[in-house]
N, C-alpha and C. Protein backbone atom coordinates (compact mmCIF):
# COMPACT_ATOMS: atom_id res chain seq x y z
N UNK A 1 0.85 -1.17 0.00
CA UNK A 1 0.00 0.00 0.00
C UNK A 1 0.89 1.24 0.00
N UNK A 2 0.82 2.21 -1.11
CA UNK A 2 1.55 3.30 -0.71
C UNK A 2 0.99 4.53 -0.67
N UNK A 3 1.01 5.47 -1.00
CA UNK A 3 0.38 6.85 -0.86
C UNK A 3 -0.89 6.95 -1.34
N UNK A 4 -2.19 7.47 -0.52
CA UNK A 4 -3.55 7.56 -0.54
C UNK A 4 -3.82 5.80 -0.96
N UNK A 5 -3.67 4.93 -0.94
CA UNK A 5 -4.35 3.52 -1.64
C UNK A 5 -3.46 3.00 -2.98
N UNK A 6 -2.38 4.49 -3.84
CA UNK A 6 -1.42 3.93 -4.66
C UNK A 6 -0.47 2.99 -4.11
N UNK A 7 -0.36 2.08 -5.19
CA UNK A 7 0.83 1.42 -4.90
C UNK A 7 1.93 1.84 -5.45
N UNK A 8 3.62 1.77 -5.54
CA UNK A 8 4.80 2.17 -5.90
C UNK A 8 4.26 1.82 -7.48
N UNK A 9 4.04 0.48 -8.02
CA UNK A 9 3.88 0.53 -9.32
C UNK A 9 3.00 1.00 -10.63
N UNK A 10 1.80 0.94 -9.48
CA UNK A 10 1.23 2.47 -10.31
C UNK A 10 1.44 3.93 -10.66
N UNK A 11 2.19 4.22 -9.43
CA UNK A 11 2.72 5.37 -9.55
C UNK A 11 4.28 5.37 -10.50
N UNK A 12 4.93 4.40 -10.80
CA UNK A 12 5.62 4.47 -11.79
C UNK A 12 5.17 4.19 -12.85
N UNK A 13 4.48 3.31 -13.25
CA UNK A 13 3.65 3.63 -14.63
C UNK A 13 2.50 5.13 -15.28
N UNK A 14 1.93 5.38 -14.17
CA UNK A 14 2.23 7.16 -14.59
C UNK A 14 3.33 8.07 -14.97
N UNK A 15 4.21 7.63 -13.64
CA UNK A 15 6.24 8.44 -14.51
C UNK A 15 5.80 8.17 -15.95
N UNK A 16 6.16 7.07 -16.02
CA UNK A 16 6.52 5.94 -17.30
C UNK A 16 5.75 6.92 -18.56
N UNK A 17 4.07 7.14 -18.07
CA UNK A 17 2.85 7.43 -19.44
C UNK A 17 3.34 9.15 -19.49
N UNK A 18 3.73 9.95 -18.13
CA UNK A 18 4.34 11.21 -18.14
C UNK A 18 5.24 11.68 -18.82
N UNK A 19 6.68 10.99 -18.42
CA UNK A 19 7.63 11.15 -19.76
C UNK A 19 7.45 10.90 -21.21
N UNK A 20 6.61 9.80 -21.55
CA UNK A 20 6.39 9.27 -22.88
C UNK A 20 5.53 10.42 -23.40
N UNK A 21 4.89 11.51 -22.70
CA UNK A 21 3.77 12.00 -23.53
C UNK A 21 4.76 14.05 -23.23
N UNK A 22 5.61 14.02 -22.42
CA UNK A 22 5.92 15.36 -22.61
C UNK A 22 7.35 15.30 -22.88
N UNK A 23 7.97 14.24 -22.53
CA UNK A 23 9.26 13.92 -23.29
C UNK A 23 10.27 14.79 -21.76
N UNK A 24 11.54 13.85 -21.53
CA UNK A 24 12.49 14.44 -20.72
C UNK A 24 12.59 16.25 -21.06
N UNK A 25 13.04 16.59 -21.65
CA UNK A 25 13.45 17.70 -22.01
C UNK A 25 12.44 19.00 -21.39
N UNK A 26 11.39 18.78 -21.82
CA UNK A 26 10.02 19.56 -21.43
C UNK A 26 10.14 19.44 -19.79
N UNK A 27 9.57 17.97 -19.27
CA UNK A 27 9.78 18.32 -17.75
C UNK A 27 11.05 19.04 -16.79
N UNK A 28 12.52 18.76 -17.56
CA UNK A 28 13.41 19.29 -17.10
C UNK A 28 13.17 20.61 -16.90
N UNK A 29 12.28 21.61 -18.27
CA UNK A 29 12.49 22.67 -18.18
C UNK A 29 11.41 23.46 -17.26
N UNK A 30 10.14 22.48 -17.24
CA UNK A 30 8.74 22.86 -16.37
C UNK A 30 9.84 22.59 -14.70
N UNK A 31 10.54 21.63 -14.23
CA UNK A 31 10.77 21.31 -13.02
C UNK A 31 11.60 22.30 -12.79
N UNK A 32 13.01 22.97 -13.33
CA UNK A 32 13.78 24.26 -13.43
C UNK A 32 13.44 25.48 -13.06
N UNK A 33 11.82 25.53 -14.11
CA UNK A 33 11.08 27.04 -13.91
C UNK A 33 10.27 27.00 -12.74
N UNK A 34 9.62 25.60 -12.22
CA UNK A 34 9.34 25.73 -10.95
C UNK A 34 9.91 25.91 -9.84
N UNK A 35 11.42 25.61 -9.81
CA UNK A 35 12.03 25.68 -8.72
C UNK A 35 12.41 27.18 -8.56
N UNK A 36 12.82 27.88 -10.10
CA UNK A 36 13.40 28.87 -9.88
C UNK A 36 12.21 29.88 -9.57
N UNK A 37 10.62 29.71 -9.75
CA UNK A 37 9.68 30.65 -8.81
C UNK A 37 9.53 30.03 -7.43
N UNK A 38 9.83 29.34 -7.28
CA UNK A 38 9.81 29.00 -5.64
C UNK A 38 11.11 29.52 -4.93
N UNK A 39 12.37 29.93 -5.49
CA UNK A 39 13.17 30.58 -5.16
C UNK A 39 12.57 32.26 -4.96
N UNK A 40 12.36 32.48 -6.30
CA UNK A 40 11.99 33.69 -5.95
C UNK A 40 10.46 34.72 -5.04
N UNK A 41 9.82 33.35 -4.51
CA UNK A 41 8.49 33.29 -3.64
C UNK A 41 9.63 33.43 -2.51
N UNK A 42 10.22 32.58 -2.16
CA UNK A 42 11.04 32.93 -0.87
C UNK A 42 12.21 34.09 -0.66
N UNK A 43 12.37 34.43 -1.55
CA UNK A 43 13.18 35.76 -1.13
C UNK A 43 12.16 36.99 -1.33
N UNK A 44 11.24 37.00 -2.13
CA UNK A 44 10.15 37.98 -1.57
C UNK A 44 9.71 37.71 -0.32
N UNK A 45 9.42 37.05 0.40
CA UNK A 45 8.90 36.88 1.69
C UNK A 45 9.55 36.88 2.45
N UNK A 46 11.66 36.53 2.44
CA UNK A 46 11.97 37.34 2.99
C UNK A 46 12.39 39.03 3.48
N UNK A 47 12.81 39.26 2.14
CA UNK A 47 12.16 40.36 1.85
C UNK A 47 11.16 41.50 2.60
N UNK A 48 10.01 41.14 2.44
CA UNK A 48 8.81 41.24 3.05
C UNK A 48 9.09 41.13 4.63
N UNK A 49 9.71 40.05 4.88
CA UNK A 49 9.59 39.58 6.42
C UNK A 49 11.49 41.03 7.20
N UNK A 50 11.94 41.54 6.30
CA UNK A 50 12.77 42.46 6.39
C UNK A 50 12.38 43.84 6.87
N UNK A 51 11.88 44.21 5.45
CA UNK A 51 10.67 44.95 5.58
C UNK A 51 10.07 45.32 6.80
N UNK A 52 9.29 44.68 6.95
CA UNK A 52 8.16 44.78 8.41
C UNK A 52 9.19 44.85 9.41
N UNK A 53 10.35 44.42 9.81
CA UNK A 53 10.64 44.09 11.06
C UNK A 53 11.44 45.91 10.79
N UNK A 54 11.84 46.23 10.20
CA UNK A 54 12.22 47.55 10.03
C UNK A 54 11.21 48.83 10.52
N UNK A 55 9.91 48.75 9.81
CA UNK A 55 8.72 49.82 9.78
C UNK A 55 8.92 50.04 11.44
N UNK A 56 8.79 49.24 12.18
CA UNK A 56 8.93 50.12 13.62
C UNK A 56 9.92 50.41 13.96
N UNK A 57 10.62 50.21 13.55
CA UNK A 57 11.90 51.19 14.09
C UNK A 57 12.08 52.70 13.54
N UNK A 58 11.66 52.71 12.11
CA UNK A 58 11.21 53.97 11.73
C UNK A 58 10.37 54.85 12.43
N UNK A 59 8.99 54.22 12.92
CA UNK A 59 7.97 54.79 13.37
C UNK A 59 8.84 55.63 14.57
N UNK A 60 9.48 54.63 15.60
CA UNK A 60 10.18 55.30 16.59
C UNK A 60 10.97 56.40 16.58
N UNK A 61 12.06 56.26 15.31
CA UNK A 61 12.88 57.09 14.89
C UNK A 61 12.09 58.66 14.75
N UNK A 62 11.05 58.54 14.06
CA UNK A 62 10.08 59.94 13.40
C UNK A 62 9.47 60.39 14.57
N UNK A 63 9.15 59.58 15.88
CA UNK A 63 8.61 60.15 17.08
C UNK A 63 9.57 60.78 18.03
N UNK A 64 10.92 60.03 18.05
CA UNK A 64 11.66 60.81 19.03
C UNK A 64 12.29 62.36 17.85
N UNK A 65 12.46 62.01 16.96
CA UNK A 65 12.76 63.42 16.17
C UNK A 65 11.65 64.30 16.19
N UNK A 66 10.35 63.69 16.44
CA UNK A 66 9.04 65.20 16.29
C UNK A 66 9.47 65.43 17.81
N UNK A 67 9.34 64.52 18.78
CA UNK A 67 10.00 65.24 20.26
C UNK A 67 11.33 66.18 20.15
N UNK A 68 12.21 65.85 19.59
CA UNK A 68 13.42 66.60 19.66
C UNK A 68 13.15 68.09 18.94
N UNK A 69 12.30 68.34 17.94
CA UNK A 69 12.08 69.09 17.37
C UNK A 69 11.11 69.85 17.93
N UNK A 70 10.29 69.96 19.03
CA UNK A 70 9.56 70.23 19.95
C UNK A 70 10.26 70.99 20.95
N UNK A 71 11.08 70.11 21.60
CA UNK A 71 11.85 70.62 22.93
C UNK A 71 12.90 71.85 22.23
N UNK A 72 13.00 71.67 21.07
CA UNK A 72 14.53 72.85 20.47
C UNK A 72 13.15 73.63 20.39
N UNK A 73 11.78 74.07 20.12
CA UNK A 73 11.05 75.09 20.08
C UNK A 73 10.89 75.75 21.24
């Protein structure tokens, strides 16, 4: 028994009907372009996750300067 009720040899005779119908070459280049947007999903989100951790420190920065700019009045 292997994954959901497949067995190993069904699931290689799909490989098997997969390659035969898009040919090595094609999946190489579909598996490539997938990896290389899943690369670039994760550096946007880190990114993103950069980002955010920054915005409050700004916020702080712009509050003690409207104070400083207060007290010199």
């Amino acid at each position: 028994m292997g994954i959901g009720g497949i067995s190993i040899w069904q699931l290689l005779i799909i490989l098997a009907i997969v390659v035969m119908l898009f040919g090595t070459k094609k999946l190489r280049n579909v598996g490539s372009d997938l990896g290389g947007a899943l690369k670039g999903f994760k550096n946007a989100m880190k990114d993103d996750e950069v980002k955010d951790s920054e915005e409050p420190l700004a916020k702080v920065e712009d509050t003690s300067m409207k104070s400083e700019q207060a007290n010199k009045d």
